[in-house]
C-alpha atoms as a PDB file:
ATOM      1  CA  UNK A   1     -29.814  26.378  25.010  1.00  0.00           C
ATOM      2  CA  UNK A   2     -33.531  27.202  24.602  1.00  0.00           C
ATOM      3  CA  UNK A   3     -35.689  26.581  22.120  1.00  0.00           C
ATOM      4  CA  UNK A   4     -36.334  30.345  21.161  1.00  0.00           C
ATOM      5  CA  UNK A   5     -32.219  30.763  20.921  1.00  0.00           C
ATOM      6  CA  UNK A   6     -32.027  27.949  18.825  1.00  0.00           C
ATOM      7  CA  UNK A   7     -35.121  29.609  16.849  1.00  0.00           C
ATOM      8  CA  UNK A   8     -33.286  32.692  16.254  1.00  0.00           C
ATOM      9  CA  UNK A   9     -30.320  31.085  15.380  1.00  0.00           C
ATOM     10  CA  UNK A  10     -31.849  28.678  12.566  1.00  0.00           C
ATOM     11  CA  UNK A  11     -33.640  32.013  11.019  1.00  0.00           C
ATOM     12  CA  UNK A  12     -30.230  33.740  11.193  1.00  0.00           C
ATOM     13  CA  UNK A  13     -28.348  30.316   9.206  1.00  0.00           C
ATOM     14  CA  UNK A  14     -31.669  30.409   6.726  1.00  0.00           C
ATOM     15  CA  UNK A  15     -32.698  33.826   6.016  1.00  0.00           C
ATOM     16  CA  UNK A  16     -29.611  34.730   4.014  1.00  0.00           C
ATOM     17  CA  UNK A  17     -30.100  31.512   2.426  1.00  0.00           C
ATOM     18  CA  UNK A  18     -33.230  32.460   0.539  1.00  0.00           C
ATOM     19  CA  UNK A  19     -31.275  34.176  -2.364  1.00  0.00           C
ATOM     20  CA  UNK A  20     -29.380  32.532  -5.101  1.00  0.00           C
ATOM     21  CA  UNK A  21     -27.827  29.205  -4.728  1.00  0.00           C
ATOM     22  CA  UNK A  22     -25.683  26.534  -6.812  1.00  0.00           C
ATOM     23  CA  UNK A  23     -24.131  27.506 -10.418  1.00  0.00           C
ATOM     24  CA  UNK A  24     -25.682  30.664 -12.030  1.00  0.00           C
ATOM     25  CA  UNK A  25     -25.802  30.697 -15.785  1.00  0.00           C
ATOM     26  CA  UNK A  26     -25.727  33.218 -18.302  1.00  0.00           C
ATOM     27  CA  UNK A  27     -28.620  33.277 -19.988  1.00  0.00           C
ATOM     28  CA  UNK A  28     -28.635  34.865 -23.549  1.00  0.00           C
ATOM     29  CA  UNK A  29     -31.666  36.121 -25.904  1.00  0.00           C
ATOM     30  CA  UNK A  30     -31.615  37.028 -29.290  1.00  0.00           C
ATOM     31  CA  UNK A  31     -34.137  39.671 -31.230  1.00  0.00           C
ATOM     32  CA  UNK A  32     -37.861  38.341 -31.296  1.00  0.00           C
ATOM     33  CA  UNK A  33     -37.900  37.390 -35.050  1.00  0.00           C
ATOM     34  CA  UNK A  34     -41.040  37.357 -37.324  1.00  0.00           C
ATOM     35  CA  UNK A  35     -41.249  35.262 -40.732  1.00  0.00           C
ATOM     36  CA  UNK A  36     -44.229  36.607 -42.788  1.00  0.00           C
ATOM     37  CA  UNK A  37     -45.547  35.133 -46.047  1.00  0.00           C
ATOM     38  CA  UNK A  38     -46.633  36.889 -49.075  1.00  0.00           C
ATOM     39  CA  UNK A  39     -48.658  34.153 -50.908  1.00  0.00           C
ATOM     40  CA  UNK A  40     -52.250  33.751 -50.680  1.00  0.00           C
ATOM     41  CA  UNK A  41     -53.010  37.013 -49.168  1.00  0.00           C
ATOM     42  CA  UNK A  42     -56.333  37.009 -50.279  1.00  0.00           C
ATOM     43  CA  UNK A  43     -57.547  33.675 -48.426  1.00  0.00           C
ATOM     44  CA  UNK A  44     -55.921  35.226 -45.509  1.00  0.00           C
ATOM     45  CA  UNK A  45     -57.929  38.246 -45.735  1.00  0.00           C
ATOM     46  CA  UNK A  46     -61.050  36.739 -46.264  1.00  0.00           C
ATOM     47  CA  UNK A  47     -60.318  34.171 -43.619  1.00  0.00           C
ATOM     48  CA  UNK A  48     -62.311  34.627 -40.341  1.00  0.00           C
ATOM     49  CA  UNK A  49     -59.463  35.297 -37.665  1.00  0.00           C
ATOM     50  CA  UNK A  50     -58.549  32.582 -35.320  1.00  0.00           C
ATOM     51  CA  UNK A  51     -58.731  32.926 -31.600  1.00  0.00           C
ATOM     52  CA  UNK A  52     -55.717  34.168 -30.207  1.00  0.00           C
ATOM     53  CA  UNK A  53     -54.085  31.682 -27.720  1.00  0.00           C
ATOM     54  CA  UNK A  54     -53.761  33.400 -24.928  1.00  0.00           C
ATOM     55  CA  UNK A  55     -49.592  33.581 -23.802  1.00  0.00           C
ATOM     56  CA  UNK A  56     -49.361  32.081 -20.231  1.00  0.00           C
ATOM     57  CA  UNK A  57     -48.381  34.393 -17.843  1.00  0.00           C
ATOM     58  CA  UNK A  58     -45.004  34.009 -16.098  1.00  0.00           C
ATOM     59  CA  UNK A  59     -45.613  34.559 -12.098  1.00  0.00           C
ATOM     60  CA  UNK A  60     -42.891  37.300 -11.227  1.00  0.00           C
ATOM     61  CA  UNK A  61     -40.811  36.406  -8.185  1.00  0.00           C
ATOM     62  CA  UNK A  62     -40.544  37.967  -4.923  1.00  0.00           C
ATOM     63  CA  UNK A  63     -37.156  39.113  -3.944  1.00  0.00           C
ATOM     64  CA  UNK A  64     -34.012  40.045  -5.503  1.00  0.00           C
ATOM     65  CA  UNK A  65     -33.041  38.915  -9.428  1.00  0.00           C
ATOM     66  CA  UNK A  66     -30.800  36.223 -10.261  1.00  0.00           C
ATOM     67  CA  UNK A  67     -27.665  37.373 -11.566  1.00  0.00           C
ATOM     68  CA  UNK A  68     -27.140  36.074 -15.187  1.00  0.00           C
ATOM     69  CA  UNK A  69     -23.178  37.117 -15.116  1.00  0.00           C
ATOM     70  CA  UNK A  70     -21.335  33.620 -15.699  1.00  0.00           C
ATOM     71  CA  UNK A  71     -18.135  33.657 -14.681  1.00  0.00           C
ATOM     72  CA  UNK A  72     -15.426  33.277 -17.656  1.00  0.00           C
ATOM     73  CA  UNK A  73     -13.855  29.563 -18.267  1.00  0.00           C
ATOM     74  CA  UNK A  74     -10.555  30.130 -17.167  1.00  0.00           C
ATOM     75  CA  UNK A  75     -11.360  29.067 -13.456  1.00  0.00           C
ATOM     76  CA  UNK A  76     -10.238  27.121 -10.934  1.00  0.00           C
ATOM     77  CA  UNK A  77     -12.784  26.197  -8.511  1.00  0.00           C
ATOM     78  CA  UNK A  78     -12.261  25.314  -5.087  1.00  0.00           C
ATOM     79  CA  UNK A  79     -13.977  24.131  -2.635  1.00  0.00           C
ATOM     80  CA  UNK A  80     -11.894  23.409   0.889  1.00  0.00           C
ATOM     81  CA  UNK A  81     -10.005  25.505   2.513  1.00  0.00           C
ATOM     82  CA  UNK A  82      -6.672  22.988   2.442  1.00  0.00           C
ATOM     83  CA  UNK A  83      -7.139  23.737  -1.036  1.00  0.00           C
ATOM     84  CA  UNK A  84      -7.308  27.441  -0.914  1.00  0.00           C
ATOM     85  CA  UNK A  85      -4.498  27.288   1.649  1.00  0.00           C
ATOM     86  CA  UNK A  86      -2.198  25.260  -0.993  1.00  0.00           C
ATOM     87  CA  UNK A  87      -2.353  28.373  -3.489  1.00  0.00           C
ATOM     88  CA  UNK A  88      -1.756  30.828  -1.022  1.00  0.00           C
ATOM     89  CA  UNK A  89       1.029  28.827   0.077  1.00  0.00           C
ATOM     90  CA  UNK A  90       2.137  28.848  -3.987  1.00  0.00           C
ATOM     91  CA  UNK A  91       1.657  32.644  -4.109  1.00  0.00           C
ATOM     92  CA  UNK A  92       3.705  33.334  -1.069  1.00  0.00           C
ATOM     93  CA  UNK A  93       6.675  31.190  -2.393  1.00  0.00           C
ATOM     94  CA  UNK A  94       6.675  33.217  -5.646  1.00  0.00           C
ATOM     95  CA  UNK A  95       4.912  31.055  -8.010  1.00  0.00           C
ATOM     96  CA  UNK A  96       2.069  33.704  -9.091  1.00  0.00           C
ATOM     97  CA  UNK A  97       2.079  37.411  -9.856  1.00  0.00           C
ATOM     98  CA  UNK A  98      -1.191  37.696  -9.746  1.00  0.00           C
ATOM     99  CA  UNK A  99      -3.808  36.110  -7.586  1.00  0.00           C
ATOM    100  CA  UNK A 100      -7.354  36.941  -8.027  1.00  0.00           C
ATOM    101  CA  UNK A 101      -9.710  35.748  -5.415  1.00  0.00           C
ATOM    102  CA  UNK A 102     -13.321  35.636  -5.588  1.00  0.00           C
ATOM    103  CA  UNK A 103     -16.286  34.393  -3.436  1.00  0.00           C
ATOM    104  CA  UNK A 104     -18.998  35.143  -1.126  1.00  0.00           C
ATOM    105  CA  UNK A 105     -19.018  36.663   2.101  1.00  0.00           C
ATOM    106  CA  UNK A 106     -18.278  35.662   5.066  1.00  0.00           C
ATOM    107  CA  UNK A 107     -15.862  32.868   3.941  1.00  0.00           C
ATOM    108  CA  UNK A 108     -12.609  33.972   6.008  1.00  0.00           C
ATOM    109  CA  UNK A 109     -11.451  35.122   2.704  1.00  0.00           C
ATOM    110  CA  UNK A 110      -9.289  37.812   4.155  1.00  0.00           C
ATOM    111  CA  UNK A 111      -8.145  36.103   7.123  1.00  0.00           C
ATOM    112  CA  UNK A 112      -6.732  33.242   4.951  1.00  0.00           C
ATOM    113  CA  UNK A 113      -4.621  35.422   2.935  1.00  0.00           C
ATOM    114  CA  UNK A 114      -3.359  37.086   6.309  1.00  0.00           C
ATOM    115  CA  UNK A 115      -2.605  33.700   7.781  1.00  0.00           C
ATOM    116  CA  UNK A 116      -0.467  32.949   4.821  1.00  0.00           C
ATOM    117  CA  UNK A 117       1.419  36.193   3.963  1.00  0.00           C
ATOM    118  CA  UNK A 118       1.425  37.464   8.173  1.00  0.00           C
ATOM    119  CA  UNK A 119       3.037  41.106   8.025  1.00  0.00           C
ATOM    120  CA  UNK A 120       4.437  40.606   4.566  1.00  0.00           C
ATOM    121  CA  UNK A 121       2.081  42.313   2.511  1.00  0.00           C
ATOM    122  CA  UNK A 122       1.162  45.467   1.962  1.00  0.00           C
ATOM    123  CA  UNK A 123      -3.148  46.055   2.626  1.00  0.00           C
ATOM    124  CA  UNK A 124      -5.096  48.436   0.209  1.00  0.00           C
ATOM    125  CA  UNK A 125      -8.860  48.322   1.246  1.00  0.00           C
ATOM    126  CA  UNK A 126     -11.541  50.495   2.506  1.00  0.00           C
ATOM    127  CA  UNK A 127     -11.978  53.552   0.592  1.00  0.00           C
ATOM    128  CA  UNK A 128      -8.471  53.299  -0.751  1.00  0.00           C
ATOM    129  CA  UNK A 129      -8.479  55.678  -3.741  1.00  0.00           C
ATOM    130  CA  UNK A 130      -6.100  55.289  -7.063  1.00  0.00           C
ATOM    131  CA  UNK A 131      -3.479  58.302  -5.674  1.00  0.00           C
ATOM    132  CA  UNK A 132      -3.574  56.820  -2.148  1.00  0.00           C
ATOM    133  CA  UNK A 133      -2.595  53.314  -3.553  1.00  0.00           C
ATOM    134  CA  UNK A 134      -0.089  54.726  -5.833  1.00  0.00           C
ATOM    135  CA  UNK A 135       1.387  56.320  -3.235  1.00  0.00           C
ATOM    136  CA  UNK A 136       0.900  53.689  -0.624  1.00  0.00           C
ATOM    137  CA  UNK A 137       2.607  50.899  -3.361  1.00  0.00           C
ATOM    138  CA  UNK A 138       5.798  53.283  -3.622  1.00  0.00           C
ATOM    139  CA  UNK A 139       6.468  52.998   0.079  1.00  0.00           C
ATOM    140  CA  UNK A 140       5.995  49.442  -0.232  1.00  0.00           C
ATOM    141  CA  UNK A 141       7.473  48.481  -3.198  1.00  0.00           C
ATOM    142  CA  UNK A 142       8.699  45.218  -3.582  1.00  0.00           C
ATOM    143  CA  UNK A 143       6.166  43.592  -0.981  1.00  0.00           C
ATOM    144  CA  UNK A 144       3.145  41.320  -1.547  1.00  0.00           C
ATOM    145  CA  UNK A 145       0.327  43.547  -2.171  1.00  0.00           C
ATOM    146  CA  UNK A 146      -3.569  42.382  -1.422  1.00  0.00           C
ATOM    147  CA  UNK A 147      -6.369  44.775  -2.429  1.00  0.00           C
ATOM    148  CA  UNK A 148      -9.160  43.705  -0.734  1.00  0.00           C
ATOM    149  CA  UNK A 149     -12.653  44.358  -2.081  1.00  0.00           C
ATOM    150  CA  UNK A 150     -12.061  47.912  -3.220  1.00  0.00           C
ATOM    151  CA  UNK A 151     -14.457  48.732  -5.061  1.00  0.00           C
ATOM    152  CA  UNK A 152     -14.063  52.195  -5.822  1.00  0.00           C
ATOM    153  CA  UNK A 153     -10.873  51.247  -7.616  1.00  0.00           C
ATOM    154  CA  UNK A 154     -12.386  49.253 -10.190  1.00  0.00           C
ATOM    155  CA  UNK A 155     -14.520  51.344 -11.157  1.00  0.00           C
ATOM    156  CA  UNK A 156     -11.907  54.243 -11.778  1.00  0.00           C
ATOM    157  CA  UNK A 157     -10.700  54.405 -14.747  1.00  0.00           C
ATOM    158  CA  UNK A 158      -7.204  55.746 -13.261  1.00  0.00           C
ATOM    159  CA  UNK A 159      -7.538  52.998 -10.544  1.00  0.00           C
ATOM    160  CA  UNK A 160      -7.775  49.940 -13.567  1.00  0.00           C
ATOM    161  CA  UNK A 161      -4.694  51.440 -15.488  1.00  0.00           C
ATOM    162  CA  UNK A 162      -2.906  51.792 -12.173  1.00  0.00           C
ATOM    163  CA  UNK A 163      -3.557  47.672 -11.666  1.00  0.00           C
ATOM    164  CA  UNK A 164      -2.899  46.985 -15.295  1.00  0.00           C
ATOM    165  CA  UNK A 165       0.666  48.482 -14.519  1.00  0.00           C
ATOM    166  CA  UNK A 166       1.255  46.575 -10.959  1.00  0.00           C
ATOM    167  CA  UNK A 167      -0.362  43.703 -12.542  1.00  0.00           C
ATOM    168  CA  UNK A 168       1.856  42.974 -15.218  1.00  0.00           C
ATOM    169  CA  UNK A 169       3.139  39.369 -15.866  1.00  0.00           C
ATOM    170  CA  UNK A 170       7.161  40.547 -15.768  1.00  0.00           C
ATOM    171  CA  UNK A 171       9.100  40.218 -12.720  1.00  0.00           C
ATOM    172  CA  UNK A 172       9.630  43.740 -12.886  1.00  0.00           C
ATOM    173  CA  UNK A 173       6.700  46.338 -13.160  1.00  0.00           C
ATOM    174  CA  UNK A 174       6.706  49.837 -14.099  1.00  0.00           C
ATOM    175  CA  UNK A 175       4.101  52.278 -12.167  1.00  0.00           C
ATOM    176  CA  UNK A 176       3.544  56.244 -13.144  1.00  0.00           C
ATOM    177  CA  UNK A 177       1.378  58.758 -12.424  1.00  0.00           C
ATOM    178  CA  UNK A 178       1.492  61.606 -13.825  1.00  0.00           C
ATOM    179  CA  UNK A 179      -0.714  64.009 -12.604  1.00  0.00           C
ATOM    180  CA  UNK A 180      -1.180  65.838  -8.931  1.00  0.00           C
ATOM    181  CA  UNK A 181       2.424  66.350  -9.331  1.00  0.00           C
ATOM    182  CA  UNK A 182       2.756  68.568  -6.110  1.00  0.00           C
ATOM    183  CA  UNK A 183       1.260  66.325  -4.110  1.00  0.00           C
ATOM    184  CA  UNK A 184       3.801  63.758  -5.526  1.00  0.00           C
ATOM    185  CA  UNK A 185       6.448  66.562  -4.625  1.00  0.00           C
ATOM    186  CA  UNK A 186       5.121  67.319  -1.163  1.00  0.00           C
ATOM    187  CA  UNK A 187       4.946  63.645  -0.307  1.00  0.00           C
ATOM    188  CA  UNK A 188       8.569  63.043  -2.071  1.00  0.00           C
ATOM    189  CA  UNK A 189       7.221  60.500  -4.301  1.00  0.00           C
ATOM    190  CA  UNK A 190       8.236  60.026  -7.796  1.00  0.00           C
ATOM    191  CA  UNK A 191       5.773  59.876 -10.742  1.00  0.00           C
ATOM    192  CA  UNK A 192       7.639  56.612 -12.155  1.00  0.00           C
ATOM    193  CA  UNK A 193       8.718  53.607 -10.331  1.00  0.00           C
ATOM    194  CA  UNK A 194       9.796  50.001 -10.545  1.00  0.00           C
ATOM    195  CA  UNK A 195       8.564  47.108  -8.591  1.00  0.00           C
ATOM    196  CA  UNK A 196       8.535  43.409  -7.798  1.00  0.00           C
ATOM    197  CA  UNK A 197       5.446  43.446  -5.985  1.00  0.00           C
ATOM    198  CA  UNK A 198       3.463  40.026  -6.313  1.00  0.00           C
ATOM    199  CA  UNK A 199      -0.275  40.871  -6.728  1.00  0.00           C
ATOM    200  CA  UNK A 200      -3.649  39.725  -4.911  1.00  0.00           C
ATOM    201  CA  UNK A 201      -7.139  40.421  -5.166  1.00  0.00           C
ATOM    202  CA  UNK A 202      -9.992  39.721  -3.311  1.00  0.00           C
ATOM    203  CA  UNK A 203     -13.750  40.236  -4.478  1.00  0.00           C
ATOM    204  CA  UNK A 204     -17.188  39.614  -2.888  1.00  0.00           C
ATOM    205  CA  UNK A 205     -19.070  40.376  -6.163  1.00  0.00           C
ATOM    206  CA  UNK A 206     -17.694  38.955  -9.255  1.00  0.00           C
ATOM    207  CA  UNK A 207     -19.744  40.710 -11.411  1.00  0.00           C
ATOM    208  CA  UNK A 208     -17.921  43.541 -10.624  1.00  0.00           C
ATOM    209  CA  UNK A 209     -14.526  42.179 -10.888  1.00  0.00           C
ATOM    210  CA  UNK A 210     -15.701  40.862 -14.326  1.00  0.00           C
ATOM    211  CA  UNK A 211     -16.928  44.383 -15.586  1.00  0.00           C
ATOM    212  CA  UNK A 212     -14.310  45.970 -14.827  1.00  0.00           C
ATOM    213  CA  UNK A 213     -10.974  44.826 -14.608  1.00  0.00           C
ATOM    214  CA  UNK A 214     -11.779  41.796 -17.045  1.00  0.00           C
ATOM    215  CA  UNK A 215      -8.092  42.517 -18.753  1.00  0.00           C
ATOM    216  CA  UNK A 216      -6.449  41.767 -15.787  1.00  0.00           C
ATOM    217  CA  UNK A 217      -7.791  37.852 -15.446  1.00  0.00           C
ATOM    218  CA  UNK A 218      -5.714  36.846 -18.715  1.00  0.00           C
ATOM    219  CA  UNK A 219      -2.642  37.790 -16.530  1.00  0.00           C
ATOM    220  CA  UNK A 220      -3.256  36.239 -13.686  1.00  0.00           C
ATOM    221  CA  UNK A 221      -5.182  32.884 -12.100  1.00  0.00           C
ATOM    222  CA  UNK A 222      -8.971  33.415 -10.798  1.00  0.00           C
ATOM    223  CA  UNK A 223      -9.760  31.369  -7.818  1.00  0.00           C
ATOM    224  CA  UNK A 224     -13.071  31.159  -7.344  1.00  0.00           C
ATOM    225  CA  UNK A 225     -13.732  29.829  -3.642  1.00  0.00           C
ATOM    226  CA  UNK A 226     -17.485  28.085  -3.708  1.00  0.00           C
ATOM    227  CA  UNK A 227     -16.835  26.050  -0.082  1.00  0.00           C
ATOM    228  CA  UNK A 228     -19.735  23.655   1.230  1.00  0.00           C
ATOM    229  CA  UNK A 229     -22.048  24.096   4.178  1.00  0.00           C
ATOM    230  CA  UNK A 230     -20.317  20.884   5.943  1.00  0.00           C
ATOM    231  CA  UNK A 231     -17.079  22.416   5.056  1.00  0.00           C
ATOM    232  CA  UNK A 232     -17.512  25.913   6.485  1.00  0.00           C
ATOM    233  CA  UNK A 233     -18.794  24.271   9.541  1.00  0.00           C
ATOM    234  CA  UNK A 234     -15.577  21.761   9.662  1.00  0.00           C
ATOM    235  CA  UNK A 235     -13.585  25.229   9.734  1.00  0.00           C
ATOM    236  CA  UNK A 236     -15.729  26.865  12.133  1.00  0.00           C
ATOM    237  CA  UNK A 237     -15.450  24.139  14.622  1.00  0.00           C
ATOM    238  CA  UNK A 238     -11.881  25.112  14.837  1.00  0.00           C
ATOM    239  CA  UNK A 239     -12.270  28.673  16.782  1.00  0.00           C
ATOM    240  CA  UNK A 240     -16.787  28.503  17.497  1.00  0.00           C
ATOM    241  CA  UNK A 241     -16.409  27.156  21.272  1.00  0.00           C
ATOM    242  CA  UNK A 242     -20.171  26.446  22.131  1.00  0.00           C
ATOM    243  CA  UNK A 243     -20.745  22.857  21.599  1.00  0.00           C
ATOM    244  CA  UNK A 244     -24.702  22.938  22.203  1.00  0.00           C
ATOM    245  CA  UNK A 245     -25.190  25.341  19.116  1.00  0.00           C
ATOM    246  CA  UNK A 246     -22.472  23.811  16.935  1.00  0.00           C
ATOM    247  CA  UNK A 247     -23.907  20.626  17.420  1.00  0.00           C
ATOM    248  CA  UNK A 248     -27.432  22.418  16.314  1.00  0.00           C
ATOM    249  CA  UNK A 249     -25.658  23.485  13.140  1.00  0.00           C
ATOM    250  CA  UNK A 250     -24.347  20.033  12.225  1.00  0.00           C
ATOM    251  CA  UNK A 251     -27.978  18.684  12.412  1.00  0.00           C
ATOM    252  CA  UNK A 252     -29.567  21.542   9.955  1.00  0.00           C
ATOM    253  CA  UNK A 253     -27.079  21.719   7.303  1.00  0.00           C
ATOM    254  CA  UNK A 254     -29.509  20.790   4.916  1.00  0.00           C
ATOM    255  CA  UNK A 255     -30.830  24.157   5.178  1.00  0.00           C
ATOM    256  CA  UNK A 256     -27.892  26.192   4.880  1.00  0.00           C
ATOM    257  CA  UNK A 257     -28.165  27.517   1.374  1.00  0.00           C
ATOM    258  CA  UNK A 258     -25.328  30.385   1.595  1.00  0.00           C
ATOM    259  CA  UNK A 259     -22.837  29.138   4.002  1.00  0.00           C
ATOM    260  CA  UNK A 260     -21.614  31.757   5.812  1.00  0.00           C
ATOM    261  CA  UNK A 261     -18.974  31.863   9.509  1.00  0.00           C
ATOM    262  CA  UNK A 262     -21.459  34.996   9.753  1.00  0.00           C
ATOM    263  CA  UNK A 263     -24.528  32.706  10.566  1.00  0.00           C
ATOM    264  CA  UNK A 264     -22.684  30.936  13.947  1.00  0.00           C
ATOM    265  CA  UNK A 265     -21.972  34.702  15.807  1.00  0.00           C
ATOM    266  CA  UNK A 266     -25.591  35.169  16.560  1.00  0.00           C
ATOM    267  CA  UNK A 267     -25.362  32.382  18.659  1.00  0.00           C
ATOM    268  CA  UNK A 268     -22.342  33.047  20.582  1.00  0.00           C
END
């Protein structure tokens, strides 16, 4: 491999890693408050004002904000994918209703809950929107259901009832809709249903999933995935096939700030 591919691979593993890192924490500021005092008014008035002391100025930084959204208590970290794998093995034998996955991109997320629940499940991603999933749940009622970074739902207001419903902690869930009704007609679906459908959900941004759909975390458990640098690259050694770049990886870890399987396709 030459030196300039291995250049442009290292800027590739690094440049995402310029953002945020580590634990972000909510920071929280009261009101600016002011105590004045009414006694000896006169000396104060006659007094010959001080030199202000000049406020040092905060250098602004370059780049995006860090996020102050901490994510709520009730949290179960994880950090290797046997881990993850062991509650996705839980969820598929029945042991959750809901499952709500969160971390950042590029962790094989997705293709971990695939490898666990196979053709099983019932997909709602993309630009699913709230009529399309109730619809799409009635022809799959009973299955596992995994919404996969859907945005648009969550910030719907008919989309976060809609999961409130399907997300309930019975064993048997009751979903409506009650509007469109000829296009529940035309389609021959009924605006009420049960279902035994077992619930997950997986989310890039978790300030969004905490905005949002923050009623739905009490009935459920909130995995939040926060894998290692040596660990992603552990996993990727299992499918990336070129040993002269992998081995180029495993030397410059230390500079992996946001570890990503998105950083080792450049090189392939």
């Amino acid at each position: 491999m030459t030196e300039e591919k291995k250049t442009a691979v290292g800027d590739g593993a690094t440049r995402t890693g310029q953002g945020e890192c580590g634990e972000k924490r909510a920071e929280v500021r009261g009101p600016a408050t002011t105590e004045c005092s009414h006694s000896g008014d006169t000396e104060l008035r006659n007094a010959s004002p001080a030199p202000a002391a000049s406020a040092p100025k905060r250098r602004r930084r370059k780049g995006r904000a860090r996020s102050r959204t901490k994510p709520p208590e009730k949290v179960l970290r994880l950090t290797t994918y046997e881990r993850l794998g062991e509650y996705l093995e839980a969820f598929a034998r029945g042991h959750f209703h809901l499952m709500i996955l969160v971390g950042a991109g590029g962790l094989a997320k997705s293709r971990s809950v695939r490898a666990v629940l196979g053709d099983k499940a019932c997909w709602i991603e993309g630009n699913a929107t709230p009529f399309g999933m109730y619809a799409k749940l009635y022809r799959h009622k009973d299955e596992f259901v995994v919404i996969d970074d859907v945005d648009a739902l969550y910030a719907d207001r008919s989309g976060v009832r809609l999961l409130k419903c399907l997300c309930q902690t019975e064993d048997e869930k009751t979903v409506a809709w009650h509007s469109d009704a000829r296009s529940l007609e035309r389609q021959r679906i009924p605006r009420e249903f049960t279902t035994r459908s077992r619930v997950v959900i997986i989310s890039n941004d978790w300030q969004t999933l905490n905005k949002n759909v923050a009623a739905l975390q009490d009935r459920g458990h909130v995995l939040l995935f926060q894998p290692t640098a040596a660990e992603v690259h552990q996993k990727a050694g299992t499918w990336f096939d070129d040993e002269e770049i992998y081995g180029w990886f495993a030397q410059n870890l230390h500079r992996v700030r946001e570890p990503s399987f998105r950083h080792y396709y450049p090189g392939k």
